[in-house]
N, C-alpha and C. Protein backbone atom coordinates (compact mmCIF):
# COMPACT_ATOMS: atom_id res chain seq x y z
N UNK A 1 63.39 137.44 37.38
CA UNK A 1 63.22 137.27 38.80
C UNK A 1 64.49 137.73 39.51
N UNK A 2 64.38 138.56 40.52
CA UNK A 2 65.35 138.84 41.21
C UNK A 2 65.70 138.00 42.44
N UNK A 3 67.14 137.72 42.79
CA UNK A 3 67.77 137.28 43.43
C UNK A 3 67.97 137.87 44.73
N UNK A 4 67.44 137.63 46.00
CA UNK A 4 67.73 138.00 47.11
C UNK A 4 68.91 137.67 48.46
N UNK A 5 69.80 138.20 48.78
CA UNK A 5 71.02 137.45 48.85
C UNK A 5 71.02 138.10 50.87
N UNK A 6 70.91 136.63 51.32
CA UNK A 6 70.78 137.18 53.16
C UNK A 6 72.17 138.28 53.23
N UNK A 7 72.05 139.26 54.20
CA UNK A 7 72.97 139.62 54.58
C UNK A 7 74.44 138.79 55.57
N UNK A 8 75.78 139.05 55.40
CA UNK A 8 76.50 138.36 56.10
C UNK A 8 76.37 138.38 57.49
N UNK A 9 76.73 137.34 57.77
CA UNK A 9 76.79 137.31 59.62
C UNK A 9 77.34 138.26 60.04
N UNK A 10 77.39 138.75 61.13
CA UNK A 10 77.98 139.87 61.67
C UNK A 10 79.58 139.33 62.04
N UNK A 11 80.76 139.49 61.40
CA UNK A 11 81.52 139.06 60.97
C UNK A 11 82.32 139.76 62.46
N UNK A 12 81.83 141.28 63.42
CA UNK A 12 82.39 141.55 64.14
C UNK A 12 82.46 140.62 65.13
N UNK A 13 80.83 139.82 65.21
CA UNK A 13 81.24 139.04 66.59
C UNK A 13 81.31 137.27 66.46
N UNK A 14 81.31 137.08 64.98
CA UNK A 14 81.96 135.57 65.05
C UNK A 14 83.54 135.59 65.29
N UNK A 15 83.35 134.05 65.64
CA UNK A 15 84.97 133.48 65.88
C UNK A 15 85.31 132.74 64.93
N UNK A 16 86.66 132.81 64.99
CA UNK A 16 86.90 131.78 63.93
C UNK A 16 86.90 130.68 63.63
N UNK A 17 87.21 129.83 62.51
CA UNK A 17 87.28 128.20 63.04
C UNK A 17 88.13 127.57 64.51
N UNK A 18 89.76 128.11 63.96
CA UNK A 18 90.80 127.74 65.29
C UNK A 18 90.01 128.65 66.49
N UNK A 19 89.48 130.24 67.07
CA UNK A 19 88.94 130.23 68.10
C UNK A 19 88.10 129.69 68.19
N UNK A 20 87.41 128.87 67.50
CA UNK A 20 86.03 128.43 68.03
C UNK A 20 86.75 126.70 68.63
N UNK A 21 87.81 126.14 67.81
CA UNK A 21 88.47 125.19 68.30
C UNK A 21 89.16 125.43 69.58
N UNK A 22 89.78 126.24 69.72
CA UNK A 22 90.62 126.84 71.12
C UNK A 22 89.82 127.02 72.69
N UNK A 23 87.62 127.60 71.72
CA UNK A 23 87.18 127.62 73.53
C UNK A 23 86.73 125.88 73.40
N UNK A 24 86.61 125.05 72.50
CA UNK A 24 86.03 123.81 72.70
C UNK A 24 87.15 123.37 73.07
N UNK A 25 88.30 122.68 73.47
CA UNK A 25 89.37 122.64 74.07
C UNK A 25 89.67 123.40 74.99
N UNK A 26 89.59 124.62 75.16
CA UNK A 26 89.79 125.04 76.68
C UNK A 26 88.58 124.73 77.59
N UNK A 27 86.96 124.55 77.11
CA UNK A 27 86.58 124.52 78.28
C UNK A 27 86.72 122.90 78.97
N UNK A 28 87.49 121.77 78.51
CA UNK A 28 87.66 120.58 78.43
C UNK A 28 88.83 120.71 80.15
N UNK A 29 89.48 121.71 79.87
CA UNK A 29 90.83 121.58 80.87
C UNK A 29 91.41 122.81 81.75
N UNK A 30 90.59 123.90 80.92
CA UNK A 30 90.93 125.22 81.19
C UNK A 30 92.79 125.37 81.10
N UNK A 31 92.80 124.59 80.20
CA UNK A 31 94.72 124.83 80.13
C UNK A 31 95.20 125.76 78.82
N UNK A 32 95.64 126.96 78.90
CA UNK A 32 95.31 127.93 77.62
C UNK A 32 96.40 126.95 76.53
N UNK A 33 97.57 126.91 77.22
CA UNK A 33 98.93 126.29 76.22
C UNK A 33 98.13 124.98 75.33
N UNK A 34 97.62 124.18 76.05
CA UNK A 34 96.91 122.61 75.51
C UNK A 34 95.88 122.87 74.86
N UNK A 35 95.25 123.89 75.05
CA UNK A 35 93.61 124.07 74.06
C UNK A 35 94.19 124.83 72.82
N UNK A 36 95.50 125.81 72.98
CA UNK A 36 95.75 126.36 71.80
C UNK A 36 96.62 125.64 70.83
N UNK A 37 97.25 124.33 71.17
CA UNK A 37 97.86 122.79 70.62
C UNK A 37 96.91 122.35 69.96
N UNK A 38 96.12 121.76 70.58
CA UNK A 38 95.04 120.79 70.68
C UNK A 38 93.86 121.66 69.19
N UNK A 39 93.83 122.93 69.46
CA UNK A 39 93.12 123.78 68.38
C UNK A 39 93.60 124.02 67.35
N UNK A 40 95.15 123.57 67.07
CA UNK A 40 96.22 123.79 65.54
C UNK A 40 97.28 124.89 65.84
N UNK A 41 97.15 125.58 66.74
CA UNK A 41 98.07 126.27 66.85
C UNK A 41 99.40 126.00 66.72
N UNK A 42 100.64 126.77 66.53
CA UNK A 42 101.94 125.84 66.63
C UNK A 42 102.81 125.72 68.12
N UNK A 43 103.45 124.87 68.45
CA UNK A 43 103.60 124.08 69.71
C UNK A 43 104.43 125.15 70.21
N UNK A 44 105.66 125.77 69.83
CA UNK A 44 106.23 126.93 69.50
C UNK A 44 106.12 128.26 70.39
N UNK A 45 104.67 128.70 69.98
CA UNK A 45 103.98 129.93 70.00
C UNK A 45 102.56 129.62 71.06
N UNK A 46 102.14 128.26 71.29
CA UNK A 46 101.04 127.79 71.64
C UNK A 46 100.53 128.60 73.20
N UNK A 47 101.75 129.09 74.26
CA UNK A 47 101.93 129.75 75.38
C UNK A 47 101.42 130.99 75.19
N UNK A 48 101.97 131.45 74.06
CA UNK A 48 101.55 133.28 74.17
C UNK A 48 100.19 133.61 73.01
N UNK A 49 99.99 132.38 72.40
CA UNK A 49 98.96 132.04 71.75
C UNK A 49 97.65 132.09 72.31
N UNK A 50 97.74 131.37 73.26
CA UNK A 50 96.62 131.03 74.39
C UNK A 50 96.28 132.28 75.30
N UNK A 51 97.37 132.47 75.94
CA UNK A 51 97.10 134.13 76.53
C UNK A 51 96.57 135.27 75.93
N UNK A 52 97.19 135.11 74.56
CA UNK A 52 96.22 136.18 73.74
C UNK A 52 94.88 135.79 73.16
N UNK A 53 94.42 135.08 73.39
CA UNK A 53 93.09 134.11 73.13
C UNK A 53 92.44 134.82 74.13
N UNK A 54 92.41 134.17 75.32
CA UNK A 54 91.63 134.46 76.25
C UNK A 54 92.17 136.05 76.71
N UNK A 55 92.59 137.37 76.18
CA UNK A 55 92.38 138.24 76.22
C UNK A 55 91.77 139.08 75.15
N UNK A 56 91.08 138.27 74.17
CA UNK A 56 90.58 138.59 73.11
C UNK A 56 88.93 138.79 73.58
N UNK A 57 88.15 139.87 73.63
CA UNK A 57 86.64 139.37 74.32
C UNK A 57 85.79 138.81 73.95
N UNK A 58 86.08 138.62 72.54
CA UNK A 58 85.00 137.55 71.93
C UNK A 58 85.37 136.13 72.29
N UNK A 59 86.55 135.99 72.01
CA UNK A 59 86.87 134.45 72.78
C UNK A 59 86.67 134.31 74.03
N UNK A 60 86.77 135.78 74.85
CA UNK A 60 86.63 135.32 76.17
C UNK A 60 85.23 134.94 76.77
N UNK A 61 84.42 135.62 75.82
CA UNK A 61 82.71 136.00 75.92
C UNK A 61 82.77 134.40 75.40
N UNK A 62 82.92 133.94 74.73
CA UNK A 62 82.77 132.74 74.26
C UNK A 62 83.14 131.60 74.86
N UNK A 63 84.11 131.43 76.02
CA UNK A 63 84.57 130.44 76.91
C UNK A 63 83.69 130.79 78.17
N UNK A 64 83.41 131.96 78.80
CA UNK A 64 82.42 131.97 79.88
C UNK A 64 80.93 131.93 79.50
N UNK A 65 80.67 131.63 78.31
CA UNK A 65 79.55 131.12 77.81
C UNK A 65 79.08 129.55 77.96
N UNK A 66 80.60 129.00 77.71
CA UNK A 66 80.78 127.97 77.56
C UNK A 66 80.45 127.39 79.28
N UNK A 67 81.17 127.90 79.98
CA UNK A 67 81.55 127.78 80.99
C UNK A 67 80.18 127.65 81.64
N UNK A 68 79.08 128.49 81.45
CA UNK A 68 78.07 128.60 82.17
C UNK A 68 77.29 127.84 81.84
N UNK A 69 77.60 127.45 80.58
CA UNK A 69 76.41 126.19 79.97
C UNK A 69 76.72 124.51 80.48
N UNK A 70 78.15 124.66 80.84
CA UNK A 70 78.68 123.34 81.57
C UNK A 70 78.02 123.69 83.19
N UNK A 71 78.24 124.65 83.85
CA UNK A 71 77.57 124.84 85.10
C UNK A 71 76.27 123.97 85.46
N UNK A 72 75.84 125.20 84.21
CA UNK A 72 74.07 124.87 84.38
C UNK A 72 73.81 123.12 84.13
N UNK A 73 74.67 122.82 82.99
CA UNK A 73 74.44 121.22 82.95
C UNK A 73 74.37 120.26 84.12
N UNK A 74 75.81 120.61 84.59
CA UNK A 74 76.03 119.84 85.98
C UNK A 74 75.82 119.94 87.27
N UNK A 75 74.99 121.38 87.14
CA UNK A 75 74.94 122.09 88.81
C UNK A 75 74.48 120.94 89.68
N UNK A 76 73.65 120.08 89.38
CA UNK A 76 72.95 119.06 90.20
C UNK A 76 73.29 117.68 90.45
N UNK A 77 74.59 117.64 89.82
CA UNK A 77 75.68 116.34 89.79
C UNK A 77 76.50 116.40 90.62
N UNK A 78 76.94 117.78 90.52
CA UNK A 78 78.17 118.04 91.21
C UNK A 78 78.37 118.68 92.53
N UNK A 79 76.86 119.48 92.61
CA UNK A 79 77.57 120.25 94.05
C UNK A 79 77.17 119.13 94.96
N UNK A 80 77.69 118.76 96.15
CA UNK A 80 77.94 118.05 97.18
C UNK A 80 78.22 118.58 98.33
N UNK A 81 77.72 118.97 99.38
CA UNK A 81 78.09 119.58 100.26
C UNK A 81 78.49 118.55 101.63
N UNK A 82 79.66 119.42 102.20
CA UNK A 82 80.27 118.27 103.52
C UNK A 82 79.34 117.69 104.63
N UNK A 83 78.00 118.66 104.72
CA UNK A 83 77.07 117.96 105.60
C UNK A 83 76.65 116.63 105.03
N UNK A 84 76.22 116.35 103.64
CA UNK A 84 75.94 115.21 103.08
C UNK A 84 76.66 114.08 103.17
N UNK A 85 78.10 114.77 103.35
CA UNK A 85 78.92 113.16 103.29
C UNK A 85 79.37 113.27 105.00
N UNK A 86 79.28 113.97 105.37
CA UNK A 86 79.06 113.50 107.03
C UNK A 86 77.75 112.75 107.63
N UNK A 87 76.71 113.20 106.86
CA UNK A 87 75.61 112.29 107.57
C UNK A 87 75.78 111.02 106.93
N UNK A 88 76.49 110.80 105.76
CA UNK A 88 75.88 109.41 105.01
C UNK A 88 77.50 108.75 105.42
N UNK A 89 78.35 109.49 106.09
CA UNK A 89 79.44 108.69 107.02
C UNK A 89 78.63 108.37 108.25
N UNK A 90 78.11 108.99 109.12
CA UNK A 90 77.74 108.40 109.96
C UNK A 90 76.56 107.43 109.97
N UNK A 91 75.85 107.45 108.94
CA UNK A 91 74.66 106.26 108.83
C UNK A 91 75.66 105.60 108.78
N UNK A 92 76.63 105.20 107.96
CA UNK A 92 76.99 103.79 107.97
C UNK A 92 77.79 103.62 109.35
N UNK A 93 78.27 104.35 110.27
CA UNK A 93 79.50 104.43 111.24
C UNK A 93 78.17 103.68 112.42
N UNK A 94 77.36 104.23 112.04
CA UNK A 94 76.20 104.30 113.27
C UNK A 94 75.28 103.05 113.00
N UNK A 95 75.32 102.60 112.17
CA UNK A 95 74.38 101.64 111.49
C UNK A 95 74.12 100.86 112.65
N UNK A 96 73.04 100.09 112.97
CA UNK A 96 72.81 98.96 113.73
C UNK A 96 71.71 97.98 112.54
N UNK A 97 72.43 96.64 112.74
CA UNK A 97 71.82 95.44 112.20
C UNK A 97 70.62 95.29 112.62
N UNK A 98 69.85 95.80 113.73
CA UNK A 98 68.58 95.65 114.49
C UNK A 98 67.91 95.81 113.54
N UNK A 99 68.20 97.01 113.23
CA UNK A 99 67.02 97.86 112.40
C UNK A 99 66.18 97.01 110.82
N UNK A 100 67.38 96.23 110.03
CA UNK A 100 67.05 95.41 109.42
C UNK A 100 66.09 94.20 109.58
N UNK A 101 66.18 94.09 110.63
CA UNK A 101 66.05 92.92 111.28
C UNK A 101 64.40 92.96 112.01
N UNK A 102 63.00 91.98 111.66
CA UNK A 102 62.02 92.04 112.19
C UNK A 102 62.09 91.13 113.80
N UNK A 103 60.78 91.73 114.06
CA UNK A 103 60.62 90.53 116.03
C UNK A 103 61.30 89.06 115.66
N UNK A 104 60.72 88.54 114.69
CA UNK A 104 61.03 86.91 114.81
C UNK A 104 62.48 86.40 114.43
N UNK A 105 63.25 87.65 113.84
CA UNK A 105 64.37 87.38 113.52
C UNK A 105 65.21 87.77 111.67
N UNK A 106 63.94 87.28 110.68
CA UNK A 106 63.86 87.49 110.04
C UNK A 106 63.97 88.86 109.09
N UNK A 107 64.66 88.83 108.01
CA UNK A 107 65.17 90.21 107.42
C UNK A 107 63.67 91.14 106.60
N UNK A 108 63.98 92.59 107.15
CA UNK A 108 62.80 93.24 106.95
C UNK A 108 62.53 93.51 104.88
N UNK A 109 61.71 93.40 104.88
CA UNK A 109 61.21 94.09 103.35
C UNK A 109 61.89 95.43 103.13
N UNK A 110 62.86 95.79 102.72
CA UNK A 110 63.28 96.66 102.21
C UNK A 110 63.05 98.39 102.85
N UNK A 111 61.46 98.41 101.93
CA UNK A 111 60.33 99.11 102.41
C UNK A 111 59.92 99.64 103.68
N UNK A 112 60.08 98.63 104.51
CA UNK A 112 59.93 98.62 106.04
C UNK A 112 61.06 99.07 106.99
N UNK A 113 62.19 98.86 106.06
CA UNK A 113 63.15 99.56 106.96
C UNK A 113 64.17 100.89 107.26
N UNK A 114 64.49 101.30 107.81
CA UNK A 114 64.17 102.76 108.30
C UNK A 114 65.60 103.09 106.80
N UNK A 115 65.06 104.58 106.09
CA UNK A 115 65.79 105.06 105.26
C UNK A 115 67.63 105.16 106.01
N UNK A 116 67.83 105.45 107.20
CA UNK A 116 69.21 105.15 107.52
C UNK A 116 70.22 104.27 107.32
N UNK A 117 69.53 102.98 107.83
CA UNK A 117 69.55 101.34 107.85
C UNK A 117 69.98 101.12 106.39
N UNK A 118 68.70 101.30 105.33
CA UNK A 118 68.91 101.20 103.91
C UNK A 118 69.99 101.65 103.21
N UNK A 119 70.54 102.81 104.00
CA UNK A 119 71.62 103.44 103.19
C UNK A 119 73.01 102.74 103.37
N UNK A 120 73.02 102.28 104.49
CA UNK A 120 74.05 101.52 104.92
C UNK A 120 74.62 100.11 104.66
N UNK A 121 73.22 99.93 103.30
CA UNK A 121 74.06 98.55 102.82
C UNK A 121 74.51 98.39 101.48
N UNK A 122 75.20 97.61 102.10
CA UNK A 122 76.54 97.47 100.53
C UNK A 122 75.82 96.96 99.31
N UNK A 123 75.70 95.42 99.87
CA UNK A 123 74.87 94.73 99.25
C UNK A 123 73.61 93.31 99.94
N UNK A 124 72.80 92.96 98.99
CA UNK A 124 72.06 92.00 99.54
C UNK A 124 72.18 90.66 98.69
N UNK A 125 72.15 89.81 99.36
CA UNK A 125 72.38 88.32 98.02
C UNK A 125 71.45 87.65 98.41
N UNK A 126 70.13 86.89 97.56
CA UNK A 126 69.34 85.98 98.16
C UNK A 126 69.73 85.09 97.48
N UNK A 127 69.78 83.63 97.81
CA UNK A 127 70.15 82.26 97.80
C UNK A 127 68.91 81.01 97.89
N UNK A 128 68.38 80.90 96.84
CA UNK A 128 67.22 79.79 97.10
C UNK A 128 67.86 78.23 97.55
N UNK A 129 66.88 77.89 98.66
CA UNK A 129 67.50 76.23 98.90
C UNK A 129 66.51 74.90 98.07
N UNK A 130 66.76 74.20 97.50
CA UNK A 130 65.87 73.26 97.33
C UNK A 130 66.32 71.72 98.16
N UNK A 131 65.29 70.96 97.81
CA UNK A 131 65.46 69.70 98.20
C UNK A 131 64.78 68.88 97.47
N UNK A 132 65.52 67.55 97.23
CA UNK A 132 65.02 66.62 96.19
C UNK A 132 66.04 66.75 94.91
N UNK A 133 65.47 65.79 93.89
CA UNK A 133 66.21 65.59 92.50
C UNK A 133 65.00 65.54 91.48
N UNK A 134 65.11 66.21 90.35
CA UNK A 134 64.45 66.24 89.31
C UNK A 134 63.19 66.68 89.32
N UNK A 135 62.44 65.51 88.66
CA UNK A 135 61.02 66.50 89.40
C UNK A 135 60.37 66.56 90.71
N UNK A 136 61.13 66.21 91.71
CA UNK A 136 60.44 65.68 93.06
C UNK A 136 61.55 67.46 93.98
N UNK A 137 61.91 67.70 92.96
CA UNK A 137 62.76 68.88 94.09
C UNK A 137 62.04 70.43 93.96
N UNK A 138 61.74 70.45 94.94
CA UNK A 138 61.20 71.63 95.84
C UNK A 138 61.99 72.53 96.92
N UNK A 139 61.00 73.83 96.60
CA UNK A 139 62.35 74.85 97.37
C UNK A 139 61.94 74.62 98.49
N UNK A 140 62.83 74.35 99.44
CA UNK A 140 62.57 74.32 101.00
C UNK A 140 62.98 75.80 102.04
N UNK A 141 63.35 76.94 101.51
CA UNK A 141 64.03 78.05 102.07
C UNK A 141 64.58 78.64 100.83
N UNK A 142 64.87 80.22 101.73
CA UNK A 142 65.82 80.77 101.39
C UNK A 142 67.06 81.38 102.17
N UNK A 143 67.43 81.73 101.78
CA UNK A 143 68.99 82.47 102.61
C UNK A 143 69.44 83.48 102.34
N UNK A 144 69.15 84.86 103.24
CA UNK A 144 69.54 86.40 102.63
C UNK A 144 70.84 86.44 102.80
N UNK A 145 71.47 87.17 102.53
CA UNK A 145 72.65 87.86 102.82
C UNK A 145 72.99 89.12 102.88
N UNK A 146 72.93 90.14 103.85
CA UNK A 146 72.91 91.16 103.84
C UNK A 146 74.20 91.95 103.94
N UNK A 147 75.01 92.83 103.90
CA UNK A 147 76.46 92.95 103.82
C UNK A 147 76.10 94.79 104.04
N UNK A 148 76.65 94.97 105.25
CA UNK A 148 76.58 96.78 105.13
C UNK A 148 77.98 96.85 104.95
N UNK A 149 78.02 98.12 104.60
CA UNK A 149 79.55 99.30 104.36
C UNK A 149 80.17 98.83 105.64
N UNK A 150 81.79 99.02 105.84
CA UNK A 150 82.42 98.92 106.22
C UNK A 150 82.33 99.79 107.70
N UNK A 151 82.04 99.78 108.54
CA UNK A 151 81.66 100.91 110.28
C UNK A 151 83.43 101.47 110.21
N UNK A 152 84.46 100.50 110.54
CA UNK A 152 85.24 101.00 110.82
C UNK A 152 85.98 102.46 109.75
N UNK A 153 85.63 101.96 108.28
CA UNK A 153 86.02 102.71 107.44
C UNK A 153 85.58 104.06 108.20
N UNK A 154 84.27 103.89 108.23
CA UNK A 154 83.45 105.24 107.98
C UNK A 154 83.46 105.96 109.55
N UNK A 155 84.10 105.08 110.36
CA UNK A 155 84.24 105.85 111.82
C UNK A 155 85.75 106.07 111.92
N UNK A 156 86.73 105.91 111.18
CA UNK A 156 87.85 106.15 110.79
C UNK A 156 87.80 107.78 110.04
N UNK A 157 87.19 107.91 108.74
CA UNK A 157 86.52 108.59 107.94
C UNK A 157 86.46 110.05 109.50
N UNK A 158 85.46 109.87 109.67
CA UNK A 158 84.95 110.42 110.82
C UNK A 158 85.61 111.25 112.01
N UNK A 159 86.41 110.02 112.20
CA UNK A 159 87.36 110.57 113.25
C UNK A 159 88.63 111.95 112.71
N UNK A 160 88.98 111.20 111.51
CA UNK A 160 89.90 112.41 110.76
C UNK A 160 89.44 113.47 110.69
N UNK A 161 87.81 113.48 110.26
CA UNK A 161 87.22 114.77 109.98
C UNK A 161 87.07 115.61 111.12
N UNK A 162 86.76 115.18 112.44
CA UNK A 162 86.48 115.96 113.42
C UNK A 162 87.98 115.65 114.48
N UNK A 163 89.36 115.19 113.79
CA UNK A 163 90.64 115.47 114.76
C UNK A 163 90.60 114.75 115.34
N UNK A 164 90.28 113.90 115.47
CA UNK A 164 90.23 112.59 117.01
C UNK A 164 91.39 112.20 117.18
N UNK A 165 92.18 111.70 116.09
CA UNK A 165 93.37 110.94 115.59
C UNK A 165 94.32 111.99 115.20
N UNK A 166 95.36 112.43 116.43
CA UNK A 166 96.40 113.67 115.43
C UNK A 166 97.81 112.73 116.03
N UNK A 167 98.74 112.52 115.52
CA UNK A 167 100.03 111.95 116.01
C UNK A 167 100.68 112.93 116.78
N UNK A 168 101.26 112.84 117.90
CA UNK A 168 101.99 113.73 118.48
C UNK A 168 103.35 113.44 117.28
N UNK A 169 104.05 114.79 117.68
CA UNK A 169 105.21 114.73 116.93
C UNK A 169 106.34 115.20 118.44
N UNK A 170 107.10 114.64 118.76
CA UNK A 170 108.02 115.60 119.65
C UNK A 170 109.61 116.02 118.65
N UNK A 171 109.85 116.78 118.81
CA UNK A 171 110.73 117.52 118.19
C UNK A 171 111.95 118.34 119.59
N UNK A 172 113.23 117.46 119.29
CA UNK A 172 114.07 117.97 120.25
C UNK A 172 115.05 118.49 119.57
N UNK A 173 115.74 119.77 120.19
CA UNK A 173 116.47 120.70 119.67
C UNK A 173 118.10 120.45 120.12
N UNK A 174 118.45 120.38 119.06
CA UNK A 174 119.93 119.32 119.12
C UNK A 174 120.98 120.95 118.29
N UNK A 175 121.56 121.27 119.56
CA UNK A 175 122.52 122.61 118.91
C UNK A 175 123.82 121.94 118.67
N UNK A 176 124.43 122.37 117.46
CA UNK A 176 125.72 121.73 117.22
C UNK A 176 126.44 122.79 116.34
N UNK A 177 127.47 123.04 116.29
CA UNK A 177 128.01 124.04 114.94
C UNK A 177 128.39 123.62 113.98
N UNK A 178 128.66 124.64 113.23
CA UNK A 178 128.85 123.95 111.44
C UNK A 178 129.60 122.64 111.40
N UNK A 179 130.49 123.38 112.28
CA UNK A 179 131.92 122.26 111.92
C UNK A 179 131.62 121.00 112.38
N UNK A 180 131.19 121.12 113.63
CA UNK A 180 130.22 119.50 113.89
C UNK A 180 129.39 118.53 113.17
N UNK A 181 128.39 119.42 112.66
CA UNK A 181 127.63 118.96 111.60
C UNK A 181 128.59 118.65 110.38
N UNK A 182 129.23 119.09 109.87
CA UNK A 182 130.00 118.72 108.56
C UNK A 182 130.96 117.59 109.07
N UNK A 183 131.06 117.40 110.18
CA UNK A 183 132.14 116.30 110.35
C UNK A 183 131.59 115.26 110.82
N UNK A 184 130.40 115.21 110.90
CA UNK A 184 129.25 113.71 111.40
C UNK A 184 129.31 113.49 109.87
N UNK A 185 129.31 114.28 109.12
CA UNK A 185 129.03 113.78 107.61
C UNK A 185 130.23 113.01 106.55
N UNK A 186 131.16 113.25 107.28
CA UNK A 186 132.40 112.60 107.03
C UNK A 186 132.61 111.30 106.99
């Protein structure tokens, strides 16, 4: 019976163990000196090590590989755009307690109250009351507690973003010559 033996990997475009250690460490920090440490390199040489790494194209093909597969992972974690955290500053800056709040006084179902309102709270604590001892005690109430985000934070927040708040600085021009100056220092 004959023996059939796979052909080798294409040996042109693997990496090695240490490059394959060097892009798993660089794509961690993108720091060439620390991924080429961190990959065995010597501490020494680790600077011009790294530079010649990432001018190598298989390593380099191999870190923007990397790179794109972290993208694609996180694209939907991470991008955040400034309109988002301006509107969800001003829900809370803008918040009114009304809105929580039904005709008779009483705190609304969650559900019922307007997605703005909702966003704006911190937290909620319910508190059962009873009355009586043992087996004769029955709940007589409860007691919400509702707690929104901080207004001032977030209209503080706010104000920075759109300049409201700039300190004047005045700056007066005080001429003196060297020799003056060196002799106040005396």
């Amino acid at each position: 019976m004959q023996e059939t033996r796979k052909a080798p990997a294409d040996s042109s475009r693997a990496l090695t163990a240490k490059q394959e250690a060097f892009v798993r460490e660089y794509l961690k920090d993108s720091n060439a000196t620390q991924a080429a440490i961190r990959a065995g390199y010597s501490e020494a040489t680790a600077e011009s090590q790294g530079s010649r790494l990432l001018r190598n194209a298989k390593v380099l093909a191999a870190v923007e590989a990397g790179q794109a597969a972290l993208d694609e992972a996180v694209k939907d974690e991470v991008v955040v755009e400034v309109a988002e955290v301006i509107r969800e500053l001003r829900r809370i800056a803008f918040s009114d307690i009304g809105q929580g709040v039904g005709e008779r006084g009483g705190l609304l179902a969650l559900k019922d109250m307007p997605e703005d309102f909702r966003r704006a709270i911190s937290s909620i604590e319910v508190e059962e009351l009873f009355a009586g001892k043992g087996e004769e005690r029955v709940q007589v109430g409860t007691v919400t507690k509702l707690k929104l985000w901080p207004k001032d934070k977030a209209l503080e927040l706010l104000g920075k973003y759109l300049k409201l708040f700039t300190d004047k600085v005045e700056l007066t021009e005080v001429k003196k010559s060297h020799e003056e100056a060196l002799g106040e220092l005396e």
